[in-house]
PDB file of N, CA and C in Angstrom:
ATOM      1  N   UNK A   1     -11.291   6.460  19.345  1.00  0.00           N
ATOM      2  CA  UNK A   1     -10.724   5.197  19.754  1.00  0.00           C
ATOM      3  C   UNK A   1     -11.596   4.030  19.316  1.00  0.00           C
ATOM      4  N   UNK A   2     -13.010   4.444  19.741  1.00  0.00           N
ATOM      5  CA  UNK A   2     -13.662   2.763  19.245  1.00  0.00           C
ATOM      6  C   UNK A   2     -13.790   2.998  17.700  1.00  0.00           C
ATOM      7  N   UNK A   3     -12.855   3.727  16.685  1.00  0.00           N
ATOM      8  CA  UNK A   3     -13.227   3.711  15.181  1.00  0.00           C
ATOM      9  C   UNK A   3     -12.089   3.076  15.206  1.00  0.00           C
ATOM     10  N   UNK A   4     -10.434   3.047  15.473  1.00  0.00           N
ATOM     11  CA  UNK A   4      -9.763   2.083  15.743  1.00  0.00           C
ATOM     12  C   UNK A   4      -9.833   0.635  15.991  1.00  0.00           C
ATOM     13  N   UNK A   5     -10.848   0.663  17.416  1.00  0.00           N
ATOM     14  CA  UNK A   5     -11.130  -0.932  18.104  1.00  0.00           C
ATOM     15  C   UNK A   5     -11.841  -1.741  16.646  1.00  0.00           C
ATOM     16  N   UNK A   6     -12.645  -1.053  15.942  1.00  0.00           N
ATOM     17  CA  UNK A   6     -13.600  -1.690  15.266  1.00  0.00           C
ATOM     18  C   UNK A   6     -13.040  -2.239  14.220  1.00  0.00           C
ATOM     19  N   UNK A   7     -12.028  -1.693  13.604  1.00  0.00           N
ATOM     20  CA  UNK A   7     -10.792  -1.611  12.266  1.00  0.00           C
ATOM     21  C   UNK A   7      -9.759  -2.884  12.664  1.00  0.00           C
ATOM     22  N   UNK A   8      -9.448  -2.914  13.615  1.00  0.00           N
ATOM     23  CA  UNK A   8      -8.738  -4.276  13.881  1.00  0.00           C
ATOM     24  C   UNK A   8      -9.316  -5.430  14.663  1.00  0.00           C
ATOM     25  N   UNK A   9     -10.709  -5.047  14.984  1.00  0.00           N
ATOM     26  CA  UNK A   9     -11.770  -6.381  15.076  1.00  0.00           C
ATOM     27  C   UNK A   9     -12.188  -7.155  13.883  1.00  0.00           C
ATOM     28  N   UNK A  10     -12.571  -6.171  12.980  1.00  0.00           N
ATOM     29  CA  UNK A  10     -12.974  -6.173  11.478  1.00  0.00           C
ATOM     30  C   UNK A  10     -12.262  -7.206  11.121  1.00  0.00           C
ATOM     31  N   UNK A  11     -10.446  -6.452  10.715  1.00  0.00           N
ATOM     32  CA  UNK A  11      -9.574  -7.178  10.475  1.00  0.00           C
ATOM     33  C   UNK A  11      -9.478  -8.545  10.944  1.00  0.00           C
ATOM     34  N   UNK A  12      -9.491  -8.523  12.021  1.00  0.00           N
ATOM     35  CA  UNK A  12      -9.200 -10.463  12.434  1.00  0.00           C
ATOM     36  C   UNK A  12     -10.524 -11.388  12.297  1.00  0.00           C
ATOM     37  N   UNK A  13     -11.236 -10.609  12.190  1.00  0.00           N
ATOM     38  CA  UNK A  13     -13.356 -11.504  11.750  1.00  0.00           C
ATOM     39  C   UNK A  13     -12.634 -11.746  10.651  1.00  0.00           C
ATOM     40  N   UNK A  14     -12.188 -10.832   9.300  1.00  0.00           N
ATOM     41  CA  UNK A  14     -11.705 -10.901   8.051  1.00  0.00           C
ATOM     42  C   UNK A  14     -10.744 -12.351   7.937  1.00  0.00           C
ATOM     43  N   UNK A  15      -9.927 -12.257   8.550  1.00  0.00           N
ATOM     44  CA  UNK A  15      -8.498 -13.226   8.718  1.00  0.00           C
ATOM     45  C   UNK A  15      -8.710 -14.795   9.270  1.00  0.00           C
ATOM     46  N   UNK A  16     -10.056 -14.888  10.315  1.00  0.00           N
ATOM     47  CA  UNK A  16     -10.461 -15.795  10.872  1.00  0.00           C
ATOM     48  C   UNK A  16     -11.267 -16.625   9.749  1.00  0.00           C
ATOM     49  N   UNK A  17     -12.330 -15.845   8.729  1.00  0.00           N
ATOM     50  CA  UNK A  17     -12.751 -16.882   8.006  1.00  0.00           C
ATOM     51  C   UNK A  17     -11.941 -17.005   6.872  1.00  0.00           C
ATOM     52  N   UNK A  18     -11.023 -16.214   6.613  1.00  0.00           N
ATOM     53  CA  UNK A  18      -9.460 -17.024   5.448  1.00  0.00           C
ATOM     54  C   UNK A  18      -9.266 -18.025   6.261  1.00  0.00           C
ATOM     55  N   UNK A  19      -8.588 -18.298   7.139  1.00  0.00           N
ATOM     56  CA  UNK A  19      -7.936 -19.181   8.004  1.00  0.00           C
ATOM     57  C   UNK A  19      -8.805 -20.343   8.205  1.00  0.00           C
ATOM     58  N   UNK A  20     -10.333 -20.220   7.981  1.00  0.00           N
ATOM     59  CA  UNK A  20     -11.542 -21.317   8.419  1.00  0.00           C
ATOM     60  C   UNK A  20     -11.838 -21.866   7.161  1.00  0.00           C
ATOM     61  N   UNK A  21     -11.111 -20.724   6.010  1.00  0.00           N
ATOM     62  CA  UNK A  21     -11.750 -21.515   4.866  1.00  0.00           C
ATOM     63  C   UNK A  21     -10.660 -22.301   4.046  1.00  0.00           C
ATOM     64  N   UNK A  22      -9.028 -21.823   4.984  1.00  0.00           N
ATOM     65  CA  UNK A  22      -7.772 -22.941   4.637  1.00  0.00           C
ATOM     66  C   UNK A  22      -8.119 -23.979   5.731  1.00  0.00           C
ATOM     67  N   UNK A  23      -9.437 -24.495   6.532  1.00  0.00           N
ATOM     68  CA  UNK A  23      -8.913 -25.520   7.512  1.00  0.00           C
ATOM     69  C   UNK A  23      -8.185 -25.469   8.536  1.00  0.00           C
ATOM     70  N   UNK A  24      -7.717 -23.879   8.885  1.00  0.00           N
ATOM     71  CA  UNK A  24      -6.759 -23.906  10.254  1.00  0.00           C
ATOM     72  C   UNK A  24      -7.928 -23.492  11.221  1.00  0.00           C
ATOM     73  N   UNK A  25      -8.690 -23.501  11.679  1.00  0.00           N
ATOM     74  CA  UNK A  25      -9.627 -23.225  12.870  1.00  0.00           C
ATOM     75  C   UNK A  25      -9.057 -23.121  14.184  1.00  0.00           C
ATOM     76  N   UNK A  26      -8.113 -24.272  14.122  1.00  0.00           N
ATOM     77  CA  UNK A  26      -7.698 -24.274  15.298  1.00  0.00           C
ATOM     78  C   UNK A  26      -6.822 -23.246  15.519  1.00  0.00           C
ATOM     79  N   UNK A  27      -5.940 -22.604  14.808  1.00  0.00           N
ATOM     80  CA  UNK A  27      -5.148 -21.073  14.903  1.00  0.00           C
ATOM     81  C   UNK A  27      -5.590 -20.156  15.103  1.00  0.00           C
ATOM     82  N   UNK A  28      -7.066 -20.226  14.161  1.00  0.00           N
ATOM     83  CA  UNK A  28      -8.059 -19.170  15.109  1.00  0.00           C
ATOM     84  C   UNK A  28      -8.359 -18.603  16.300  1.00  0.00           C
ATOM     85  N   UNK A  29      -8.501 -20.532  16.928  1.00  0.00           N
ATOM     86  CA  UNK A  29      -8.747 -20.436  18.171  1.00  0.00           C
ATOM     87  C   UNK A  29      -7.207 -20.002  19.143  1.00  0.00           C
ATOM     88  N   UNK A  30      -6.390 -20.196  18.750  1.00  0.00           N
ATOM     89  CA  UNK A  30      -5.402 -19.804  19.417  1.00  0.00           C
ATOM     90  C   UNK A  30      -4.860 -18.153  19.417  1.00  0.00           C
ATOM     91  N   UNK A  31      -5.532 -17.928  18.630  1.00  0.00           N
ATOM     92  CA  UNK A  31      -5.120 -16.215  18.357  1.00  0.00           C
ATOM     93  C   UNK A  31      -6.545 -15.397  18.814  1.00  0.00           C
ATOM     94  N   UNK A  32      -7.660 -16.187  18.952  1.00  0.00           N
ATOM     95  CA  UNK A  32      -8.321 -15.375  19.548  1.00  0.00           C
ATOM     96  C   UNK A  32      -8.398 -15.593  21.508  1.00  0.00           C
ATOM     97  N   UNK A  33      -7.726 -16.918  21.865  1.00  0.00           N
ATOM     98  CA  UNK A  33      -6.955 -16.740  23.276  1.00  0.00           C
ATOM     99  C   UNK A  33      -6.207 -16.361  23.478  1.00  0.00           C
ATOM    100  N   UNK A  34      -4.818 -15.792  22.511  1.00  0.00           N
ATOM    101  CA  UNK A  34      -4.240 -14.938  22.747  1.00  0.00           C
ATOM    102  C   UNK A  34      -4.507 -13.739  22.966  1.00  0.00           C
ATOM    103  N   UNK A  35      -5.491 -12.994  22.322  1.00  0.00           N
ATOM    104  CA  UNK A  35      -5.874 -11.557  22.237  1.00  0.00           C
ATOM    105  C   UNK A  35      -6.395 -10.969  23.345  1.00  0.00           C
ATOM    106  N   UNK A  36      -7.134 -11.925  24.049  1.00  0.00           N
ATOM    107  CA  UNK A  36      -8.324 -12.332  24.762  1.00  0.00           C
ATOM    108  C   UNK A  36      -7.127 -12.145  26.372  1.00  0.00           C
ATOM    109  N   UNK A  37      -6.420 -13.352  26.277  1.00  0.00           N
ATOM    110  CA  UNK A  37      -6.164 -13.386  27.672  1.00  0.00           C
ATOM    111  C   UNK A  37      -4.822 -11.922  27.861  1.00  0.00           C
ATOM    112  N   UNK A  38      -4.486 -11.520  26.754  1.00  0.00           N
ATOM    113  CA  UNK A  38      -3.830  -9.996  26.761  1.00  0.00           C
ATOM    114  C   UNK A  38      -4.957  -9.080  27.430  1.00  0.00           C
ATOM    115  N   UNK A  39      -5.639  -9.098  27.032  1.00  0.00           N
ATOM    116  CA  UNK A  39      -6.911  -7.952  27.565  1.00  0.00           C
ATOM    117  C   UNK A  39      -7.498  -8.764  28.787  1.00  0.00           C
ATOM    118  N   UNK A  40      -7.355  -9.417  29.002  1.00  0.00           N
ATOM    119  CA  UNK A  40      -8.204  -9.821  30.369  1.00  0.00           C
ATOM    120  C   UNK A  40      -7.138  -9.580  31.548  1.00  0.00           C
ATOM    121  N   UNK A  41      -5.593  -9.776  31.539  1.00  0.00           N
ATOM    122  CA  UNK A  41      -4.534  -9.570  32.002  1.00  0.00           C
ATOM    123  C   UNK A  41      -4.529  -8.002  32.286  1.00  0.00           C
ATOM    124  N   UNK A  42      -4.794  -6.745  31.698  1.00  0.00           N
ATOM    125  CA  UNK A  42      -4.576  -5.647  31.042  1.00  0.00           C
ATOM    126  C   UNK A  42      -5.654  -4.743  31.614  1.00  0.00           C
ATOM    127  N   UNK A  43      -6.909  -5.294  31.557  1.00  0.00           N
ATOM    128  CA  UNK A  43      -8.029  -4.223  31.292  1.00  0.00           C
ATOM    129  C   UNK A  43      -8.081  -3.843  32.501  1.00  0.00           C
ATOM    130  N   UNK A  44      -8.217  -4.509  33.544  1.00  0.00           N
ATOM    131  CA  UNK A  44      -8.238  -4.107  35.069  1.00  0.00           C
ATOM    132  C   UNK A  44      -7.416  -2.882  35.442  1.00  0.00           C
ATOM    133  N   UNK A  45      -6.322  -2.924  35.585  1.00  0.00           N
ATOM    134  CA  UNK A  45      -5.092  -2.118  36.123  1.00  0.00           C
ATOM    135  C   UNK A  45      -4.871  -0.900  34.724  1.00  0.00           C
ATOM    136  N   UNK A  46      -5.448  -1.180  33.436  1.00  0.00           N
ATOM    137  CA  UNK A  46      -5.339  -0.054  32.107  1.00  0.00           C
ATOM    138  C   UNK A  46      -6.739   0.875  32.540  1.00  0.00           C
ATOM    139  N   UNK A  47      -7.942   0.646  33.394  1.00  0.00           N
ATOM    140  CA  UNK A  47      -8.961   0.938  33.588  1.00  0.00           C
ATOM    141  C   UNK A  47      -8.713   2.203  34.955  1.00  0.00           C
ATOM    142  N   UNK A  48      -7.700   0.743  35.831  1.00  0.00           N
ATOM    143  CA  UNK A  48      -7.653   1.591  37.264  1.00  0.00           C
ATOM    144  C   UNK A  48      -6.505   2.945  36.679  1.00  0.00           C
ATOM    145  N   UNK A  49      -5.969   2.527  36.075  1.00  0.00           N
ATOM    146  CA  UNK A  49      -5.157   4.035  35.928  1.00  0.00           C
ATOM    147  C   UNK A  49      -5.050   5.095  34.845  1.00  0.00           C
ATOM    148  N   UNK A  50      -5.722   4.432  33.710  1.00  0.00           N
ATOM    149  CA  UNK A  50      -6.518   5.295  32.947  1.00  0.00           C
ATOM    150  C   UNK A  50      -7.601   5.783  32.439  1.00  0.00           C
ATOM    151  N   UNK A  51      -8.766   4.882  33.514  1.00  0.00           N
ATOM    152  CA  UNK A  51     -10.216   5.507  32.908  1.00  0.00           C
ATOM    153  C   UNK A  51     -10.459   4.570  31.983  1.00  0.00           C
ATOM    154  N   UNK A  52     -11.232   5.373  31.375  1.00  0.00           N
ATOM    155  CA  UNK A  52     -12.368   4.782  30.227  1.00  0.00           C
ATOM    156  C   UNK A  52     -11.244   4.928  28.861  1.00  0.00           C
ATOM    157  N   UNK A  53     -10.366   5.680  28.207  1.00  0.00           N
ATOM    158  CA  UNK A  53      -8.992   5.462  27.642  1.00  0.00           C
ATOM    159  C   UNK A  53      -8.017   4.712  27.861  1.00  0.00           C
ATOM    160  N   UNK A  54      -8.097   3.881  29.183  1.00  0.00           N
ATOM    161  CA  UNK A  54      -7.204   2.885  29.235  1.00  0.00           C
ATOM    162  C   UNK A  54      -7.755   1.404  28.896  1.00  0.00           C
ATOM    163  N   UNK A  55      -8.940   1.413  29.417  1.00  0.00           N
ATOM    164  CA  UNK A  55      -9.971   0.446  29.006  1.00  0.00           C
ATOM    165  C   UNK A  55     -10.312   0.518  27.163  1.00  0.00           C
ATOM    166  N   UNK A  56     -10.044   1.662  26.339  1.00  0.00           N
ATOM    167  CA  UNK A  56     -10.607   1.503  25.230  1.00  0.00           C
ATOM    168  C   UNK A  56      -8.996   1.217  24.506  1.00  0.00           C
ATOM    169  N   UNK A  57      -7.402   1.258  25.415  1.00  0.00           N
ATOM    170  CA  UNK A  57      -6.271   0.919  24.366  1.00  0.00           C
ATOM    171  C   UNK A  57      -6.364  -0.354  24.812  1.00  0.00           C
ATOM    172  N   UNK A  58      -6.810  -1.062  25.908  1.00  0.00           N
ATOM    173  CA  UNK A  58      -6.707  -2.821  26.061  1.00  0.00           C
ATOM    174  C   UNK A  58      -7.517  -2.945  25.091  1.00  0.00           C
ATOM    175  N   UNK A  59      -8.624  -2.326  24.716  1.00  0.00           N
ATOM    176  CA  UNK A  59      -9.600  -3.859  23.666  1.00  0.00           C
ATOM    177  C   UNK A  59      -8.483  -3.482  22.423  1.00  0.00           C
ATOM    178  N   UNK A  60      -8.039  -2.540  22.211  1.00  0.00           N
ATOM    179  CA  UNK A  60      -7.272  -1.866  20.988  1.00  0.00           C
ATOM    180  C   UNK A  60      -6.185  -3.111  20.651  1.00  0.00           C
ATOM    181  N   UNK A  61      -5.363  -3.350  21.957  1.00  0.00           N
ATOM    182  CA  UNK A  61      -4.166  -3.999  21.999  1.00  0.00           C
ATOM    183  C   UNK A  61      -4.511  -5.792  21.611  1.00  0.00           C
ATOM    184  N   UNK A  62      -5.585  -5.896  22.741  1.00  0.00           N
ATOM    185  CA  UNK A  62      -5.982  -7.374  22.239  1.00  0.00           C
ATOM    186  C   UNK A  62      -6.763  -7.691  20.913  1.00  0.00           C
ATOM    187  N   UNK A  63      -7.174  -6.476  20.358  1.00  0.00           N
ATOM    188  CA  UNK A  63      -7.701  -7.306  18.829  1.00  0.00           C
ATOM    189  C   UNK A  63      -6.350  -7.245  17.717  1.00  0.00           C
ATOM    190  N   UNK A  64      -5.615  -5.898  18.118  1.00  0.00           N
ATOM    191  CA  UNK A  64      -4.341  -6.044  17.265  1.00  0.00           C
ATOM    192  C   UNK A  64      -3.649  -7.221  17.417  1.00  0.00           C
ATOM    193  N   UNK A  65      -3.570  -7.858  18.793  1.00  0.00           N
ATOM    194  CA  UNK A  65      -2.747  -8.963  18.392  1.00  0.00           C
ATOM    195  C   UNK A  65      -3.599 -10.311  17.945  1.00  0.00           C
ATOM    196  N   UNK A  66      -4.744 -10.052  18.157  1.00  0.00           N
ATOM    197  CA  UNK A  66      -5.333 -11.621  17.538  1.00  0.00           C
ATOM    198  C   UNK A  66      -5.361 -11.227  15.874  1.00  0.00           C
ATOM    199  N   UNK A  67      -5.493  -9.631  15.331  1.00  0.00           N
ATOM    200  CA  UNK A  67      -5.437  -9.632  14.202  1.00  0.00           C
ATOM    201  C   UNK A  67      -3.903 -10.233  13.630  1.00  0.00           C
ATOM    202  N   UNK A  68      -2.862  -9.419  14.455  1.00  0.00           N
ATOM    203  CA  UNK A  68      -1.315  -9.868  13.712  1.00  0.00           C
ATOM    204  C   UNK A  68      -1.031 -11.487  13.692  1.00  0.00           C
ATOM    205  N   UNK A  69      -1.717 -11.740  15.349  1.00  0.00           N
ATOM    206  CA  UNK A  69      -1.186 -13.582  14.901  1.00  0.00           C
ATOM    207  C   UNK A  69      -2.018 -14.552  13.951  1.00  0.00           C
ATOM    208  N   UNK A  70      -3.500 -13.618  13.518  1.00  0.00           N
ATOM    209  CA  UNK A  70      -4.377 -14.397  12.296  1.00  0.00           C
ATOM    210  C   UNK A  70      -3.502 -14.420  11.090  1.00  0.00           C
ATOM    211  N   UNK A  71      -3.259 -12.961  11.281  1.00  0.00           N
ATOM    212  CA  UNK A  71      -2.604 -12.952   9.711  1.00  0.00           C
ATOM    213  C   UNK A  71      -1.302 -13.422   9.403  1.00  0.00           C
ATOM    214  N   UNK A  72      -0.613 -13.341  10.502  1.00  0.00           N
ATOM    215  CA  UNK A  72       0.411 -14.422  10.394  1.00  0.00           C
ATOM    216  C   UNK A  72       0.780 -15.470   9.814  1.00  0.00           C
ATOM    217  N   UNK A  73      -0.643 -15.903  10.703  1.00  0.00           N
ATOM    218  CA  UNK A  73      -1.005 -17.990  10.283  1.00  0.00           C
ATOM    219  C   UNK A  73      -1.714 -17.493   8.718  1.00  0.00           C
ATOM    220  N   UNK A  74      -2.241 -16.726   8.684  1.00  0.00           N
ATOM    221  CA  UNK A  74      -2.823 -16.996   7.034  1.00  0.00           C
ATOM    222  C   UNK A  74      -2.105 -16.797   6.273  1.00  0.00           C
ATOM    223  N   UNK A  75      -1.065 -15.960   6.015  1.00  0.00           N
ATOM    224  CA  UNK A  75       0.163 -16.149   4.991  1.00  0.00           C
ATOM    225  C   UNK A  75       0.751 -17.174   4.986  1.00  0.00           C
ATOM    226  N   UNK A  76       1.107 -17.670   6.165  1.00  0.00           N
ATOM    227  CA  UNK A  76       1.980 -19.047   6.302  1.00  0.00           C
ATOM    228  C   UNK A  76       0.862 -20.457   5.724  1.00  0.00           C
ATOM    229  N   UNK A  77      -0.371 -19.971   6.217  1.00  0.00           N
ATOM    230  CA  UNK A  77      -0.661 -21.402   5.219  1.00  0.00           C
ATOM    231  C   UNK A  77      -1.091 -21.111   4.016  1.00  0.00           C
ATOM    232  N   UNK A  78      -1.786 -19.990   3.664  1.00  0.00           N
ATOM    233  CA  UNK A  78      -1.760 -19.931   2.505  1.00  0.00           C
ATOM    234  C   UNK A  78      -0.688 -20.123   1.760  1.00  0.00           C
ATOM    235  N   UNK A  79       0.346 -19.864   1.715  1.00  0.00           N
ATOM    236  CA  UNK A  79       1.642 -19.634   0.941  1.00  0.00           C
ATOM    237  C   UNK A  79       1.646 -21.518   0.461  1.00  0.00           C
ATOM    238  N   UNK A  80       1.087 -22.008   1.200  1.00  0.00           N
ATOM    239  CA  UNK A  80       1.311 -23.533   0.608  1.00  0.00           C
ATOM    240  C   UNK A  80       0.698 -23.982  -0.366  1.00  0.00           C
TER     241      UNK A  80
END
């Protein structure tokens, strides 16, 4: 599981400085509060009922989505 977590952390570190080096920073910042407040919502009650595997698919879930909404925004501005 944490060879997963690390692969779509990677990914959005990757996506964050595309995105810093088109000038969107601020999308950054919005996709890494998105990811963030998914797992902070999540980890508690993924912990209480699955252990240390429920705790390792929240960090899973919140870097996938700060990775999907980086890369999102980086196609969309790149494409300009």
């Amino acid at each position: 599981m944490s060879v997963v977590y690390a692969l779509a952390d990677h990914c959005a570190i990757v996506m964050s400085a595309g995105l810093t080096a088109l000038r969107r920073s601020s999308w950054t910042l919005g996709s890494a509060v998105l990811g963030n407040g998914v797992l902070a919502a999540v980890a508690g009650p993924a912990a209480q009922a699955w252990g240390l595997n429920g705790l390792w698919l929240a960090l899973i879930a919140g870097s996938l989505i700060a990775a999907t909404t980086q890369t999102a925004g980086f196609l969309r501005f790149s494409a300009r």
